[in-house]
Protein backbone atom coordinates (compact mmCIF):
# COMPACT_ATOMS: atom_id res chain seq x y z
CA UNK A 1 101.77 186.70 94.84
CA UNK A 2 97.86 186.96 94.63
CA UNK A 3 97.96 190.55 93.87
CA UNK A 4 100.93 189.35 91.18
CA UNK A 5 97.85 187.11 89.87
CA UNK A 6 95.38 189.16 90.01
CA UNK A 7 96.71 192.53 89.01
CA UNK A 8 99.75 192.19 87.06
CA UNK A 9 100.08 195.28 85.79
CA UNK A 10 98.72 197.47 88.46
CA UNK A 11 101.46 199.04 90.15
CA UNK A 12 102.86 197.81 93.48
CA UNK A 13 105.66 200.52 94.66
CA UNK A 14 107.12 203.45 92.66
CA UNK A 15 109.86 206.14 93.98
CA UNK A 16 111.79 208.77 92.12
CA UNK A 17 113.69 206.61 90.02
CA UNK A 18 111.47 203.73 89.24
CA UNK A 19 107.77 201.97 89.17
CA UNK A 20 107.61 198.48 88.92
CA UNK A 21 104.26 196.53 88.92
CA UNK A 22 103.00 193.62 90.79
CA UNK A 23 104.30 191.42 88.39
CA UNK A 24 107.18 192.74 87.45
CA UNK A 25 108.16 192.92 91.07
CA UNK A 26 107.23 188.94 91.63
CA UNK A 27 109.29 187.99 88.79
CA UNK A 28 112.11 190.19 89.70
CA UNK A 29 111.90 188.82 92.70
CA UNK A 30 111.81 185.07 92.25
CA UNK A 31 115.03 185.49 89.52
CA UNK A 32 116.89 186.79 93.06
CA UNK A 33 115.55 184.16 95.00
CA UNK A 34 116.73 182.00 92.70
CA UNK A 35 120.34 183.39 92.34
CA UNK A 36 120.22 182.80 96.31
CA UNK A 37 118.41 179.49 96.54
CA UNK A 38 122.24 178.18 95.63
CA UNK A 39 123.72 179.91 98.78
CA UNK A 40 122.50 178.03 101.41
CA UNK A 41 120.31 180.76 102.77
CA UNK A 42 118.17 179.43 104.66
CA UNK A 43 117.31 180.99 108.14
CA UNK A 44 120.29 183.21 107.55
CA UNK A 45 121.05 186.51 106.67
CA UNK A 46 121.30 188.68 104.16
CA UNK A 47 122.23 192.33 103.88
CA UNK A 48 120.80 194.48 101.63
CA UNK A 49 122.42 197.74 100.94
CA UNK A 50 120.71 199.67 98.31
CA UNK A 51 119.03 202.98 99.15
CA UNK A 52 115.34 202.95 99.53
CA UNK A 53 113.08 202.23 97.00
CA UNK A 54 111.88 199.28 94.24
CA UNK A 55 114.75 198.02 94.09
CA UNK A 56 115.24 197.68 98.20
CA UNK A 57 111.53 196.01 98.25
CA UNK A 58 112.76 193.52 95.00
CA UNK A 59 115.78 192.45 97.47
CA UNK A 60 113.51 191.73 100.25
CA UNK A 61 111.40 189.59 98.35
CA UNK A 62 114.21 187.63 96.90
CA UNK A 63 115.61 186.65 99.71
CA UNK A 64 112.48 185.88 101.38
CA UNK A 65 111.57 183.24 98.10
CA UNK A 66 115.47 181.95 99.03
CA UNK A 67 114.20 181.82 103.06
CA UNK A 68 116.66 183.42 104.03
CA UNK A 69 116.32 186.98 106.44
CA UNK A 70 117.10 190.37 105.00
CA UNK A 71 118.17 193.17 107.44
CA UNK A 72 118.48 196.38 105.33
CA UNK A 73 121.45 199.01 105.76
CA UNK A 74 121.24 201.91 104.59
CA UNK A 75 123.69 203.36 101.63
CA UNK A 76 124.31 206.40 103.87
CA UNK A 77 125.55 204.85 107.05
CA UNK A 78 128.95 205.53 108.43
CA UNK A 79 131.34 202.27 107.07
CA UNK A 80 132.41 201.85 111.06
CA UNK A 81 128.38 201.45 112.06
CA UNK A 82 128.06 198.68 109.25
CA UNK A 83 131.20 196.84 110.09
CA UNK A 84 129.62 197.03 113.75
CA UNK A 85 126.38 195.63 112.77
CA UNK A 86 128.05 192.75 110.05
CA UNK A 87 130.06 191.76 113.25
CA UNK A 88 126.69 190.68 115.09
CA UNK A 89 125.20 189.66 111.76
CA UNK A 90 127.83 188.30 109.86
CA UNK A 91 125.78 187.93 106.98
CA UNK A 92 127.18 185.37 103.81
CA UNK A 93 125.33 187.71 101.24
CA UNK A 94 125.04 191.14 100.70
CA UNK A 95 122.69 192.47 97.85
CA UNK A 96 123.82 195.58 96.37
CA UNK A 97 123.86 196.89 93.01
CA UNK A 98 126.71 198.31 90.88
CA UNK A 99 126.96 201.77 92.13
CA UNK A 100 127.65 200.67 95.55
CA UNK A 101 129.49 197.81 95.44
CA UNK A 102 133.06 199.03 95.60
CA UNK A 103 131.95 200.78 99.00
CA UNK A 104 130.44 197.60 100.55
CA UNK A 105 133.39 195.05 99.38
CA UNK A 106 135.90 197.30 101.55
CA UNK A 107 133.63 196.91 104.57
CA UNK A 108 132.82 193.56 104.20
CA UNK A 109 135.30 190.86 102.59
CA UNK A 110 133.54 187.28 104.00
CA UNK A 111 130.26 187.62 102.44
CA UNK A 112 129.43 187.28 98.84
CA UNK A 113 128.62 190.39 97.01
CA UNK A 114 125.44 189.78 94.58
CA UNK A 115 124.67 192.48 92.20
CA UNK A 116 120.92 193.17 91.78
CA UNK A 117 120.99 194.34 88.15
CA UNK A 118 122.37 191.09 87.25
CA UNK A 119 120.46 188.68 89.66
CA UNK A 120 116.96 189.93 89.39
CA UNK A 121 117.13 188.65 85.22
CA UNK A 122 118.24 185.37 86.01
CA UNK A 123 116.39 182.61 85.09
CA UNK A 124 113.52 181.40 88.07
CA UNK A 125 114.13 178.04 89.19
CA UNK A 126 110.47 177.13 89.72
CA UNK A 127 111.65 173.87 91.10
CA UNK A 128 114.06 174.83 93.68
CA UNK A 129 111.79 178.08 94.62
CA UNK A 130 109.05 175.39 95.37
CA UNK A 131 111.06 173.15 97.40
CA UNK A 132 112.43 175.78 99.52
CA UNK A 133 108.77 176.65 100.12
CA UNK A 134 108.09 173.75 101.79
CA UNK A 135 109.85 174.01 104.13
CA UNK A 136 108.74 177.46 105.23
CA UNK A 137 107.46 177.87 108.68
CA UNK A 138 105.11 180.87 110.02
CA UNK A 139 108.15 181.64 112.73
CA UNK A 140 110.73 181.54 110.34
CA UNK A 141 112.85 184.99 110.59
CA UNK A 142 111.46 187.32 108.14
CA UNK A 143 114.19 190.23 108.66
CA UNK A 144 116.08 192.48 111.18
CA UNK A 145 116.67 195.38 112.40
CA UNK A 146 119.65 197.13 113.87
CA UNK A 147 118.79 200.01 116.54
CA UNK A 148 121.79 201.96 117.97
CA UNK A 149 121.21 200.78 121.22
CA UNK A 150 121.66 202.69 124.66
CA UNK A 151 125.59 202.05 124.23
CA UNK A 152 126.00 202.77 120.69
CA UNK A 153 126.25 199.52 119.79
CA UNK A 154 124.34 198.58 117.38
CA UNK A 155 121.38 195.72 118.41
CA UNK A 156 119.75 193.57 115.87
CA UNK A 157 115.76 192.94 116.61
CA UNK A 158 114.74 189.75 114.81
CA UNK A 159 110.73 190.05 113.59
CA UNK A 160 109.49 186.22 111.75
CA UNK A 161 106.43 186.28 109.60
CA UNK A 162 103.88 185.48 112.14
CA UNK A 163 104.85 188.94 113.41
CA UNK A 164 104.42 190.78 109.76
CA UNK A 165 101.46 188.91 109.60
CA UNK A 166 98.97 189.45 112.96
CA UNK A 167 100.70 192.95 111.99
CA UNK A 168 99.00 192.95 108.28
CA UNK A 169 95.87 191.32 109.54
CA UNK A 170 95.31 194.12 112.10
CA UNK A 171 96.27 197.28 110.20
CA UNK A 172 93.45 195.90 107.42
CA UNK A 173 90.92 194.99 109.72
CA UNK A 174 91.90 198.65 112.45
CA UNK A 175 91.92 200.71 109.16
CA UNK A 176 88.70 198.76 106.32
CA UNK A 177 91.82 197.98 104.09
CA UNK A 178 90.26 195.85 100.89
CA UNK A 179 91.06 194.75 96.84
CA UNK A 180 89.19 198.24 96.27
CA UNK A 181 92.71 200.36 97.46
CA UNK A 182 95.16 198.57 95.05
């Protein structure tokens, strides 16, 4: 959000497909969080399953502004090893766009499908987007991550903010990171 403010139009992420700048990717973001702030999402999960790239990072953030947890799945994985992992997760949204939502709905038919294309041009509800920031906590859950585990079962590692954050802090202070490498 400060880089958003600061340097709108310098660009945040980029990847074969697509660039999209700090503020397009804060706007984008807060129309999803938005879309989700009506799905009770708070301190609960939400799948993503687009392939990686802007559009991944744009679903993060979205559900992040709805405080909710993302836990990315990748667009390749076999449809057995996500039905394993949405048994432990059991997510109520999954974030997807177009292309790969007929794949997703046959793996998953209790959480609500949200299309990205659609959801990230939705109007921002600065109102509810503020509330829900309120009640944000440092040790909220920020995401997870499913490893395949020594039985082949996929296990879900939970990281909250505090943990992105002392991580941030220490890669910019380990590595001189400053405003001069955006």
């Amino acid at each position: 959000e400060e880089s958003a403010k600061k340097y709108p139009d310098k660009v945040a992420f980029d990847d074969d497909k697509s660039t999209v700048s700090f503020g397009g990717l804060m706007a984008r973001a807060r129309a999803l969080g938005s879309v989700l702030a009506g799905k009770e999402l708070v301190r609960r999960p939400a799948a993503v399953f687009l392939p990686k790239g802007c559009d991944c990072i744009t679903a993060f953030m979205g559900v992040v502004y709805a405080r909710g947890f993302y836990c990315p799945i990748d667009t390749a994985m076999p449809s057995e090893r996500i039905s394993l992992i949405f048994d432990t997760l059991k997510p109520s949204v999954i974030i997807t766009s177009q292309k790969y939502s007929g794949k997703i709905s046959t793996i998953s038919e209790n959480a609500e499908i949200v299309i990205l294309e659609e959801a990230q041009h939705a109007e921002i509800d600065a109102a509810a987007l503020s509330a829900i920031r309120r009640g944000m906590v440092d040790a909220d859950p920020l995401y997870v991550l499913f490893t395949s585990g020594s039985t082949g079962v996929p296990k879900g590692v939970l990281i909250s903010h505090r943990g992105v954050i002392d991580y941030i802090e220490w890669v910019v202070s380990k590595f001189n990171i400053d405003n001069g490498h955006i």
